[in-house]
N, C-alpha and C. Protein backbone atom coordinates (compact mmCIF):
# COMPACT_ATOMS: atom_id res chain seq x y z
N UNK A 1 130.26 52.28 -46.82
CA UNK A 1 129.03 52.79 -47.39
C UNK A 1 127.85 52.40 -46.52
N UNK A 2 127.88 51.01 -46.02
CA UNK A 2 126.49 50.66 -45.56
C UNK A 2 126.46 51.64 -43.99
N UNK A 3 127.63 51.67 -43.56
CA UNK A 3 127.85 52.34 -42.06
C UNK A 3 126.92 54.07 -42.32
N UNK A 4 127.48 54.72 -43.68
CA UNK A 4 126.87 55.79 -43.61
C UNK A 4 125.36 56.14 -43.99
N UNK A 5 124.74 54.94 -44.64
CA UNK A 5 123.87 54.93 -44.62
C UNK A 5 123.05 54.66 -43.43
N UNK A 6 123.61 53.99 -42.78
CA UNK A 6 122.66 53.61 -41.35
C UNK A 6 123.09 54.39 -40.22
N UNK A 7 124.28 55.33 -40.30
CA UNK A 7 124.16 56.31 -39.80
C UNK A 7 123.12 57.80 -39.89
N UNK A 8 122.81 57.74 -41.78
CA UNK A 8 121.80 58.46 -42.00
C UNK A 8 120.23 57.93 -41.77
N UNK A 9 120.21 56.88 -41.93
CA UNK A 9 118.97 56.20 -41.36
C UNK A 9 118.50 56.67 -40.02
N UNK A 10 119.85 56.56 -39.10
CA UNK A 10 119.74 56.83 -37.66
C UNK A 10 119.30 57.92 -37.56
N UNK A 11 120.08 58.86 -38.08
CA UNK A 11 119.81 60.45 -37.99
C UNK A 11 117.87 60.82 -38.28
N UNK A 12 117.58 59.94 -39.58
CA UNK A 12 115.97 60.21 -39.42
C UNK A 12 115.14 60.05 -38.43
N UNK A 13 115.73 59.02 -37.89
CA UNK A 13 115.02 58.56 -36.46
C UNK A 13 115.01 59.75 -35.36
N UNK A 14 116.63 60.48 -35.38
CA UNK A 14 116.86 61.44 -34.30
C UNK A 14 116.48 62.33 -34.70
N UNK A 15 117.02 63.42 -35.39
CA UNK A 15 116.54 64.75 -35.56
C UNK A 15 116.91 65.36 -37.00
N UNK A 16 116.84 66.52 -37.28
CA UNK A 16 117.45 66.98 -38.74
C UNK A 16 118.86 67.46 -38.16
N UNK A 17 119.44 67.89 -36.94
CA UNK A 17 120.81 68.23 -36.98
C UNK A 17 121.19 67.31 -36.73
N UNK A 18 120.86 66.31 -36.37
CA UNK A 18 121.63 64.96 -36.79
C UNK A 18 121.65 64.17 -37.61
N UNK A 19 120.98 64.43 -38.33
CA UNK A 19 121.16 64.43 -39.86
C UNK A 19 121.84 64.99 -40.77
N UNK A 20 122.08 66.11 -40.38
CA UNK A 20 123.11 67.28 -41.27
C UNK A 20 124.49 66.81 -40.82
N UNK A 21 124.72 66.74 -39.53
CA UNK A 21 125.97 65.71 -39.49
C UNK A 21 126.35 64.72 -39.95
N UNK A 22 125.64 63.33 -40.07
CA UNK A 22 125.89 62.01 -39.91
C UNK A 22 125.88 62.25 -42.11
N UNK A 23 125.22 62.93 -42.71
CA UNK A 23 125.35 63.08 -43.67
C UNK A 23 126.48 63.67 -44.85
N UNK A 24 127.00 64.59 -43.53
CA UNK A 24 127.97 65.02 -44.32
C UNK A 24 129.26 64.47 -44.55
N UNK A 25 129.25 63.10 -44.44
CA UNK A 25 130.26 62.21 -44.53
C UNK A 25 130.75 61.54 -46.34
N UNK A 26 129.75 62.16 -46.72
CA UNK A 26 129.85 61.65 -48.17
C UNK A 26 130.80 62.94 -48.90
N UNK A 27 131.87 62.70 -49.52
CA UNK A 27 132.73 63.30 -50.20
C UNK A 27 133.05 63.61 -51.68
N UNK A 28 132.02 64.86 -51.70
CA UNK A 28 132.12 65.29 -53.31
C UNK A 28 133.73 65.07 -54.16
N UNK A 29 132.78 64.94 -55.26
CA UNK A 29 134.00 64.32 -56.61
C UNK A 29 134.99 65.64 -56.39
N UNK A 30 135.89 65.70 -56.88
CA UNK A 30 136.45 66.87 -57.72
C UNK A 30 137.88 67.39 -56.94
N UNK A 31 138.69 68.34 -57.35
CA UNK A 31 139.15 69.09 -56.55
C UNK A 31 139.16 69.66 -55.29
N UNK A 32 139.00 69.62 -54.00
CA UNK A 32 138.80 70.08 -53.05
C UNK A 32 137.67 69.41 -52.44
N UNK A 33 136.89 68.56 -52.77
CA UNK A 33 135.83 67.81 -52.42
C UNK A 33 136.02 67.49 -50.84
N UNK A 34 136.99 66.65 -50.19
CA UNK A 34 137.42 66.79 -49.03
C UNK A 34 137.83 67.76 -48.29
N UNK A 35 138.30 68.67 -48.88
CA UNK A 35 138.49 70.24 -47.86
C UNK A 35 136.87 70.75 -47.59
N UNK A 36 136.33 70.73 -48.99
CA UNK A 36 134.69 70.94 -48.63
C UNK A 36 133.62 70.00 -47.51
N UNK A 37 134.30 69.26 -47.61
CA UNK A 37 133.25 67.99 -46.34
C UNK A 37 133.46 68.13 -45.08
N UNK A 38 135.36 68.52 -45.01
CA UNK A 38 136.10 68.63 -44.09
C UNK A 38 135.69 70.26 -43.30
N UNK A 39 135.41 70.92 -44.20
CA UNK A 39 134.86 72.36 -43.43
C UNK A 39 133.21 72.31 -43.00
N UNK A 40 132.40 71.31 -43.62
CA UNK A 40 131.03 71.64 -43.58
C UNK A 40 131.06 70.45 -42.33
N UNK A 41 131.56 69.56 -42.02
CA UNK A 41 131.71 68.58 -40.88
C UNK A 41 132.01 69.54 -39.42
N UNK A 42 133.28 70.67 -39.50
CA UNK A 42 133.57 71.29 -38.90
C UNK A 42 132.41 72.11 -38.24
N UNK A 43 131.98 72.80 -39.28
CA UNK A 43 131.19 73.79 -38.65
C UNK A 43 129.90 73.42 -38.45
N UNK A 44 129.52 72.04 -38.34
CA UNK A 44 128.02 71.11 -38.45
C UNK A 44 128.40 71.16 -36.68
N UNK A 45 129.71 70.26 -36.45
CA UNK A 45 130.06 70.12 -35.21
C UNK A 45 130.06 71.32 -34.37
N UNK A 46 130.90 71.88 -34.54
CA UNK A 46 130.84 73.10 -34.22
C UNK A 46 129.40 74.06 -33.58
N UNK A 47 128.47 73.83 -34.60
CA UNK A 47 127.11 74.26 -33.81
C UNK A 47 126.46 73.97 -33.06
N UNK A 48 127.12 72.51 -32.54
CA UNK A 48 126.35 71.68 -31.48
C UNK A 48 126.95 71.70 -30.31
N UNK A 49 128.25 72.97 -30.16
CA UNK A 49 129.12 73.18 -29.02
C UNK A 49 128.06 74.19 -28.11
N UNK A 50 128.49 74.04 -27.18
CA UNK A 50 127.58 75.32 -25.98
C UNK A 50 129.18 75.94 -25.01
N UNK A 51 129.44 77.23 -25.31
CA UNK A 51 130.31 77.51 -24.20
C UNK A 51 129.95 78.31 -22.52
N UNK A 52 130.59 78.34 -22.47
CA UNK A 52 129.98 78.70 -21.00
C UNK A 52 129.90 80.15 -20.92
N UNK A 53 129.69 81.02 -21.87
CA UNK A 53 129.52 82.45 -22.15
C UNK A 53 128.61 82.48 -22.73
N UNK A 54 128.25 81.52 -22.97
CA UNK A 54 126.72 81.70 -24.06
C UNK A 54 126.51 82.11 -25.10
N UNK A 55 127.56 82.58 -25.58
CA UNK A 55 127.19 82.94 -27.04
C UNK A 55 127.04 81.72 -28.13
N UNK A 56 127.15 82.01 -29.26
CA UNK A 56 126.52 80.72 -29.55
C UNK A 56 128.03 80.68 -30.85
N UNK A 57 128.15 79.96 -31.92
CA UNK A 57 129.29 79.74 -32.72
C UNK A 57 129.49 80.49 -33.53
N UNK A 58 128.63 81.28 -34.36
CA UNK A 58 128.88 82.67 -34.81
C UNK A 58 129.77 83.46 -34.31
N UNK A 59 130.83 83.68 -35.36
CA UNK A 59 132.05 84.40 -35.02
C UNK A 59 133.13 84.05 -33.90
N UNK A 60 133.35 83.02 -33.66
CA UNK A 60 134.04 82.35 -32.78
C UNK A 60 135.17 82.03 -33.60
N UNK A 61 136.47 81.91 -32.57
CA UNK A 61 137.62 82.20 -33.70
C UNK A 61 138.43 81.20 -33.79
N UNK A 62 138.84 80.05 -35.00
CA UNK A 62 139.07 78.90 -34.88
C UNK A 62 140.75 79.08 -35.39
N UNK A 63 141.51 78.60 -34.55
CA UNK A 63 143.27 78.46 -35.13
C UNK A 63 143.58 77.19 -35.53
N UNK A 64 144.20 77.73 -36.75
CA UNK A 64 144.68 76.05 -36.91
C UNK A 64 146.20 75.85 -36.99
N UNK A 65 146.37 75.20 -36.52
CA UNK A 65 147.88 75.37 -35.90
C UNK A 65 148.54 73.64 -36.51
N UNK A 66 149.64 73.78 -37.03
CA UNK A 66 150.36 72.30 -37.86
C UNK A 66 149.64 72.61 -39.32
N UNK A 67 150.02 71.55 -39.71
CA UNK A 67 149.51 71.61 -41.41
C UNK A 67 148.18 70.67 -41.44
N UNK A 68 147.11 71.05 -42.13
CA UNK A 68 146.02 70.42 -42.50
C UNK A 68 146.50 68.64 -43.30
N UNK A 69 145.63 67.73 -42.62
CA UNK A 69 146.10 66.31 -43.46
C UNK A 69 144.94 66.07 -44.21
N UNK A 70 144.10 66.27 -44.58
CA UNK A 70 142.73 66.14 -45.21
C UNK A 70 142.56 67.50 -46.35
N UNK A 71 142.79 68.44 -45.62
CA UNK A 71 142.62 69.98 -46.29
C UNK A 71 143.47 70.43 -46.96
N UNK A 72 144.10 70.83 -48.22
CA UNK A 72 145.51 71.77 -48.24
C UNK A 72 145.22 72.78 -48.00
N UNK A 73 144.12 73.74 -47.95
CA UNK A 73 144.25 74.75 -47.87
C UNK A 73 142.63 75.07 -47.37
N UNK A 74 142.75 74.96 -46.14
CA UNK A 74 141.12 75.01 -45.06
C UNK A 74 140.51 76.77 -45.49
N UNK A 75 139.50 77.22 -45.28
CA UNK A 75 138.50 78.15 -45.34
C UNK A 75 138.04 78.56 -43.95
N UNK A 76 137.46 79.50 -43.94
CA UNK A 76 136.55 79.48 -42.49
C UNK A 76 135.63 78.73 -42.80
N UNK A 77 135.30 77.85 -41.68
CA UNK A 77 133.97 76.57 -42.01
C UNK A 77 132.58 77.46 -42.13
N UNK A 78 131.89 77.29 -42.45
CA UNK A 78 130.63 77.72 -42.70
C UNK A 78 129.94 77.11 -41.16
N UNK A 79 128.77 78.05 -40.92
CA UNK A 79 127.83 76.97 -39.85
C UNK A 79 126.55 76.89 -40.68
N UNK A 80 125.98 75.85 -40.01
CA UNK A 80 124.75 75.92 -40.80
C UNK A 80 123.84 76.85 -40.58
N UNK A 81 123.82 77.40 -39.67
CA UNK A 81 122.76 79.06 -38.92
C UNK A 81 123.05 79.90 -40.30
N UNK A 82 124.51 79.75 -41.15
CA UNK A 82 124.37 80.75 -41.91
C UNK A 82 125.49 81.57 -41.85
N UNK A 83 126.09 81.47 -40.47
CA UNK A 83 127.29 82.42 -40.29
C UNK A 83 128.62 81.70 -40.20
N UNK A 84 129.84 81.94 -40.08
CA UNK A 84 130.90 81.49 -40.33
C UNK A 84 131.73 81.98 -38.98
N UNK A 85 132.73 81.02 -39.28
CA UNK A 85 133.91 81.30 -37.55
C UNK A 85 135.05 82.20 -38.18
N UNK A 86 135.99 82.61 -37.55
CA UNK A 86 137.08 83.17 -37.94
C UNK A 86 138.60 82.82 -38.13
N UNK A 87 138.64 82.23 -39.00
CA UNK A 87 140.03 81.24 -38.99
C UNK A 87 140.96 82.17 -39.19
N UNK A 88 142.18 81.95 -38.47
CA UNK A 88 143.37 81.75 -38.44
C UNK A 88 144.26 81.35 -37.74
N UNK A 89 145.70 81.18 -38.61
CA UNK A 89 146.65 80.06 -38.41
C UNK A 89 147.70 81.20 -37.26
N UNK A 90 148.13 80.00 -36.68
CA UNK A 90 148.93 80.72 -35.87
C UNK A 90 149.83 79.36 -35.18
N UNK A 91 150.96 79.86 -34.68
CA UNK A 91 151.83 78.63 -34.02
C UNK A 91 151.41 77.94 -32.49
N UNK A 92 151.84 76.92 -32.08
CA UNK A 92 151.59 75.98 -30.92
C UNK A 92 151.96 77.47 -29.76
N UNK A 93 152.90 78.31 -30.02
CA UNK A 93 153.35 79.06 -28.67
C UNK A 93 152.03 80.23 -29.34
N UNK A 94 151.79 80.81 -29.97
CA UNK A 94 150.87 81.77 -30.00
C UNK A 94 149.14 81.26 -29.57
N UNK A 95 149.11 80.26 -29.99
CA UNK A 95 147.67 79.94 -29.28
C UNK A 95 148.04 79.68 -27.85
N UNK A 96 148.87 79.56 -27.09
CA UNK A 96 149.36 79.29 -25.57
C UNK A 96 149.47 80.56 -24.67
N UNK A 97 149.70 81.20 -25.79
CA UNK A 97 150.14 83.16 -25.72
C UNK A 97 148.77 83.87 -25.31
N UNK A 98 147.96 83.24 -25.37
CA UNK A 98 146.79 83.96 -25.41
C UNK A 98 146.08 84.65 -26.94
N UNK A 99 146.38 83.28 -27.93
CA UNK A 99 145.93 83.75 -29.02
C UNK A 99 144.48 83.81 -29.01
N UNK A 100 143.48 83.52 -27.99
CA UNK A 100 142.22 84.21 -28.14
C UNK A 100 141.19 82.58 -29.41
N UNK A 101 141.86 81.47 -29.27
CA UNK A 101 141.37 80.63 -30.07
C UNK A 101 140.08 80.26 -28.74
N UNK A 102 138.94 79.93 -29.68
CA UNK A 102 137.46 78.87 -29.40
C UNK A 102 137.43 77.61 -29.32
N UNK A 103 138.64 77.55 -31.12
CA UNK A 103 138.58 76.22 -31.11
C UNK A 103 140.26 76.18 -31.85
N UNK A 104 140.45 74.70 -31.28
CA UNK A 104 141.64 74.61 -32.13
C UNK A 104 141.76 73.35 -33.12
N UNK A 105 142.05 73.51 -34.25
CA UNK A 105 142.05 72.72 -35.36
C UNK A 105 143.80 72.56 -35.56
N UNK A 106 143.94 70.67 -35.43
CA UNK A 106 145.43 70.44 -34.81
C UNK A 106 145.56 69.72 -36.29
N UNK A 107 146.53 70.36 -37.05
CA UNK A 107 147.25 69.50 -38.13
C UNK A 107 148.27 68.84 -38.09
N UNK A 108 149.13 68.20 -38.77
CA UNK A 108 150.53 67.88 -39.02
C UNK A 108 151.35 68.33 -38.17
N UNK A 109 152.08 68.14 -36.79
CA UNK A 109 152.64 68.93 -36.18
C UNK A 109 154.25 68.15 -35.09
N UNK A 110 154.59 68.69 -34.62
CA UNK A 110 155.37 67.53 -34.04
C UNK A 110 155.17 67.36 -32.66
N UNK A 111 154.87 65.67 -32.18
CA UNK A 111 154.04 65.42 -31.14
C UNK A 111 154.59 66.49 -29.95
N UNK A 112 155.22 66.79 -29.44
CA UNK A 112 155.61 67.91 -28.22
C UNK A 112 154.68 68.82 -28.57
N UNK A 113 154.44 69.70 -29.33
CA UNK A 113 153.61 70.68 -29.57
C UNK A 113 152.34 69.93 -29.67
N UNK A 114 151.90 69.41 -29.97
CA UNK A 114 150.57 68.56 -29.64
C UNK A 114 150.39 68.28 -28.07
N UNK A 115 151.48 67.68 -27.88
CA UNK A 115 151.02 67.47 -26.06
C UNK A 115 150.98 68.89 -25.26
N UNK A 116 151.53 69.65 -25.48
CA UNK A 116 151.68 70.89 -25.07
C UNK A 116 150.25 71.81 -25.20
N UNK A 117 150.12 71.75 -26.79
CA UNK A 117 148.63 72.50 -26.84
C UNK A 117 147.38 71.68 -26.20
N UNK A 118 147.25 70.00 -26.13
CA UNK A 118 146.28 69.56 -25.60
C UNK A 118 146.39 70.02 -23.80
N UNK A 119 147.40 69.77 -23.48
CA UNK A 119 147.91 69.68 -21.97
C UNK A 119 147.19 71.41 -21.55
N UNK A 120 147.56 72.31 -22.52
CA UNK A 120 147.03 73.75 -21.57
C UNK A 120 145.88 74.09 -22.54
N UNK A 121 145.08 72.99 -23.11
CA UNK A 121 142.98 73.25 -23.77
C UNK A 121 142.27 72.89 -21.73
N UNK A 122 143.30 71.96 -21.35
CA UNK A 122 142.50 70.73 -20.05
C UNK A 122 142.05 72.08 -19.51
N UNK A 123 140.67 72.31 -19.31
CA UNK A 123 139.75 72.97 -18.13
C UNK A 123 139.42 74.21 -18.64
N UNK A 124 139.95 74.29 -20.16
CA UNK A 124 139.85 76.11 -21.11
C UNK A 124 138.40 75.40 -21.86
N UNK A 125 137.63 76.65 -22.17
CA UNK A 125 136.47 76.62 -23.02
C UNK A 125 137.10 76.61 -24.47
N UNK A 126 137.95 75.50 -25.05
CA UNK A 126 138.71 75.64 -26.49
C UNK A 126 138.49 74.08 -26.68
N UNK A 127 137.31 73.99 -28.21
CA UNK A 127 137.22 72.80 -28.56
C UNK A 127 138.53 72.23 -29.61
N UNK A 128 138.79 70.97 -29.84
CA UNK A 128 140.17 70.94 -30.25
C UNK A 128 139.37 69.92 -31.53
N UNK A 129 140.09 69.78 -32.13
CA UNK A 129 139.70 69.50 -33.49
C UNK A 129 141.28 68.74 -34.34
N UNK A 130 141.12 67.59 -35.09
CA UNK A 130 142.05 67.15 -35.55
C UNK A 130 141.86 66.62 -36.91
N UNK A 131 142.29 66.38 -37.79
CA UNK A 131 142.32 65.33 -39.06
C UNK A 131 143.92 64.68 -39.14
N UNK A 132 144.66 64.80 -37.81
CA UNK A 132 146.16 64.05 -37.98
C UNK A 132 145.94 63.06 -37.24
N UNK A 133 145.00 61.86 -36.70
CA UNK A 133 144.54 61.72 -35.52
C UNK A 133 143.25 60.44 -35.52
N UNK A 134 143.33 59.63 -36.54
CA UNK A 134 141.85 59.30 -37.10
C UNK A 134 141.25 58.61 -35.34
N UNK A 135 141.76 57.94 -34.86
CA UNK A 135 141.16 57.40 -34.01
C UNK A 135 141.04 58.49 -32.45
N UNK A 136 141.65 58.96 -32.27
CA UNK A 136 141.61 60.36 -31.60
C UNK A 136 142.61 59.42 -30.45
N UNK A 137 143.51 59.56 -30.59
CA UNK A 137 143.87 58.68 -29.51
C UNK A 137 144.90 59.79 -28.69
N UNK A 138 144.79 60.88 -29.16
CA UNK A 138 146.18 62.02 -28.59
C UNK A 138 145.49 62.91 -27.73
N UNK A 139 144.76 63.23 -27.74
CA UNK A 139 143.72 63.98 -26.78
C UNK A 139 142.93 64.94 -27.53
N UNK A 140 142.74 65.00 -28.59
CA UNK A 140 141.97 66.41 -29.22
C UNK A 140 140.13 65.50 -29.13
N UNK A 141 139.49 66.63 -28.75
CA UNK A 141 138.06 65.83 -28.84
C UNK A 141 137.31 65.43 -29.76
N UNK A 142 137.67 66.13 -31.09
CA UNK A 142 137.03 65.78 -32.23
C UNK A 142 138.27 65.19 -32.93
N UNK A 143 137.88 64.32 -33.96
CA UNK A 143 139.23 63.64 -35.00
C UNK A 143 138.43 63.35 -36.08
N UNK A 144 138.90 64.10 -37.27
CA UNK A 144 138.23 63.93 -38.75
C UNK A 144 139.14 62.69 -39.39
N UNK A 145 138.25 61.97 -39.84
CA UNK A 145 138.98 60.92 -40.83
C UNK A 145 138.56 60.42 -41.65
N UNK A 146 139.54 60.09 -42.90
CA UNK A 146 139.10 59.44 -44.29
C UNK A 146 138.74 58.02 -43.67
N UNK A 147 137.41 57.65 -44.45
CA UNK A 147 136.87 56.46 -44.10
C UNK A 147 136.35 56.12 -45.71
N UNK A 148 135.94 54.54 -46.28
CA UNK A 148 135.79 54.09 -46.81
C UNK A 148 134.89 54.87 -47.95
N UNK A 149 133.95 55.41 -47.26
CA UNK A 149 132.64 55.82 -47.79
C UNK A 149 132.65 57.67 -47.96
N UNK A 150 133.85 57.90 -47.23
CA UNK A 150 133.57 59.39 -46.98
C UNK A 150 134.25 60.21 -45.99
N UNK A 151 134.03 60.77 -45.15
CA UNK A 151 134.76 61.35 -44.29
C UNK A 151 133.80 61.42 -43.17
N UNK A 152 134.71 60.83 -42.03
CA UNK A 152 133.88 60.53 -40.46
C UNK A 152 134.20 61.29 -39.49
N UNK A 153 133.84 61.29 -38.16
CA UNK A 153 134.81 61.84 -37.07
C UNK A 153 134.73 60.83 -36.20
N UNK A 154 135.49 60.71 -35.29
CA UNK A 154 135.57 60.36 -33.80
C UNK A 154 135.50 60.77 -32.88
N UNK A 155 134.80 60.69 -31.50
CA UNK A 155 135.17 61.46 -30.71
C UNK A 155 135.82 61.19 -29.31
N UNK A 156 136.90 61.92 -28.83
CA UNK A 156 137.32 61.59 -27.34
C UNK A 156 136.12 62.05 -25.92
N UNK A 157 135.40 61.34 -25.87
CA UNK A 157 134.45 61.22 -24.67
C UNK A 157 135.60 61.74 -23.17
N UNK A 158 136.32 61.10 -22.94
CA UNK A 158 138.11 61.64 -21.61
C UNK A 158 137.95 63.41 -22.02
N UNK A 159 138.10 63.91 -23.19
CA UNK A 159 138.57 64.96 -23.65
C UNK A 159 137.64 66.07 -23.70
N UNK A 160 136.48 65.31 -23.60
CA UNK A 160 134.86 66.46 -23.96
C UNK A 160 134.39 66.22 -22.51
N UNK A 161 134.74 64.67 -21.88
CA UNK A 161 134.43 65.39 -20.41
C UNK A 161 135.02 66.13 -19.10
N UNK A 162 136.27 66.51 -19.28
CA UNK A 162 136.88 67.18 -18.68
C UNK A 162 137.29 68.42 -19.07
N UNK A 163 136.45 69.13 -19.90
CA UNK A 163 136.16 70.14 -20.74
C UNK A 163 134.92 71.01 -19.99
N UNK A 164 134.96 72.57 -20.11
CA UNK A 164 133.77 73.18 -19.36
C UNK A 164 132.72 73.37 -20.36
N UNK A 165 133.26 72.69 -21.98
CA UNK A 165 132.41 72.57 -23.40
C UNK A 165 131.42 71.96 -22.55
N UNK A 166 130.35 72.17 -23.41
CA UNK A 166 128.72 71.03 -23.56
C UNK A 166 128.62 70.60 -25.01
N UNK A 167 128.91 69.62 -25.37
CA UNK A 167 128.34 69.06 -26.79
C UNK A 167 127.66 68.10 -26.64
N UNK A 168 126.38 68.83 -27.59
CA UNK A 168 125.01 67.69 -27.65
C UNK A 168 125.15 66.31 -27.73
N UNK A 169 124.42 65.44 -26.92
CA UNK A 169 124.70 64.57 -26.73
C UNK A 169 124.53 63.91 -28.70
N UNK A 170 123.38 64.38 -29.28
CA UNK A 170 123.61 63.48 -30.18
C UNK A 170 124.99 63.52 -31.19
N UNK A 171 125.95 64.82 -31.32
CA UNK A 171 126.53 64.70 -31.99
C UNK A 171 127.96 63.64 -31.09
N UNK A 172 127.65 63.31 -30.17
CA UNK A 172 128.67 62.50 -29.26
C UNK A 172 128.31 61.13 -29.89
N UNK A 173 126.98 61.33 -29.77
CA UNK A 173 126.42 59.57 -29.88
C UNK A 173 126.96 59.47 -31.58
N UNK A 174 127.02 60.22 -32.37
CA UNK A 174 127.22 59.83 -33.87
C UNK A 174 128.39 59.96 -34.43
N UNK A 175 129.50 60.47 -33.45
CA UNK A 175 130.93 60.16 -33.73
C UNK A 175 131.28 58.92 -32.91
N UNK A 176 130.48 57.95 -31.77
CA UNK A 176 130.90 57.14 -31.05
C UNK A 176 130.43 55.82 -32.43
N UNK A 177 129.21 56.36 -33.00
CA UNK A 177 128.95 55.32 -33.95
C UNK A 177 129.88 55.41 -35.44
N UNK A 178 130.88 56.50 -35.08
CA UNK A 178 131.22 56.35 -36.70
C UNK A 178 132.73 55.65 -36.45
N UNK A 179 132.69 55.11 -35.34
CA UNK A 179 134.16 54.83 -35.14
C UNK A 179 135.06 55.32 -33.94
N UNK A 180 134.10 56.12 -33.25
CA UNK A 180 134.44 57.43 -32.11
C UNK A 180 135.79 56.51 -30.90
N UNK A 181 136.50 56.81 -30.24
CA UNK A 181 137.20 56.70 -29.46
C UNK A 181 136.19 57.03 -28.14
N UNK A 182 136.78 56.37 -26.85
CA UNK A 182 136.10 56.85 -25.29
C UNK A 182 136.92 57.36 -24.76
């Protein structure tokens, strides 16, 4: 609790989209409360990506490939601009196939197919995304995880810099403070 508060503290200091991040770590009551944090975390992150085509995250098409460990049953994430990405699921050989993924969201899977899909993201404009993964220690650049207070990420700094991605530095700096991996 005190971590997310002084992560939101921080965020006043920095900006309001870093605020909309570092905030959305708190995890509504109820049914689905975590699939909901878990998609609005996504697509918070998500808007702070830059690809090298320039378009911006609107309509960008996110696969999620293994089974969700946080989510049972994920949504297209919302962005905060207002617009939404395009999810769907598809297998470790179809996103390799040229399934046309932005980003890839890595669930439950068995490690070969994990090393496989991280091994051919190295030098592709495809942000990788995990909740199987809390400390990010497998190579995906983002890693969602249940934390005390709420739901955090981590991030692989190795993984985002050998990437032709640009992600804002502050959303780097506020997954390195929530627990982030280098």
């Amino acid at each position: 609790m005190l971590k997310s508060i002084l992560l939101i503290t921080t965020a006043f200091a920095v900006s309001q989209p870093a605020l909309q991040l570092a905030s959305q770590t708190i995890v509504e009551d109820g049914a689905g409360g975590m699939a909901r944090a878990a998609n609005r975390m996504i697509g918070g992150i998500v808007s702070y990506v830059r690809w090298p085509d320039g378009r911006g995250a609107a309509g960008r098409s996110l696969c999620q490939v293994g089974i969700p460990h946080l989510a049972s049953n994920p949504v297209a994430p919302p962005l905060p601009s207002g617009g939404h990405l395009i999810m769907r699921r598809v297998t470790a050989a179809a996103a390799m196939a040229g399934g046309n993924c932005d980003i890839l969201f890595l669930g439950r899977m068995p490690a070969g197919d994990r090393q496989r899909l991280i091994g051919w993201v190295r030098d592709r404009p495809v942000l990788t995304v995990t909740d199987d993964d809390p400390a990010c220690l497998y190579g995906a650049m983002v890693c969602l995880a249940r934390r005390p207070a709420g739901l955090g990420f981590s991030v692989n700094l190795d993984a985002i810099g050998r990437s032709p991605l640009r992600v804002d530095p502050r959303v780097l700096q506020i997954g390195r403070d929530d627990g982030g991996a280098s």
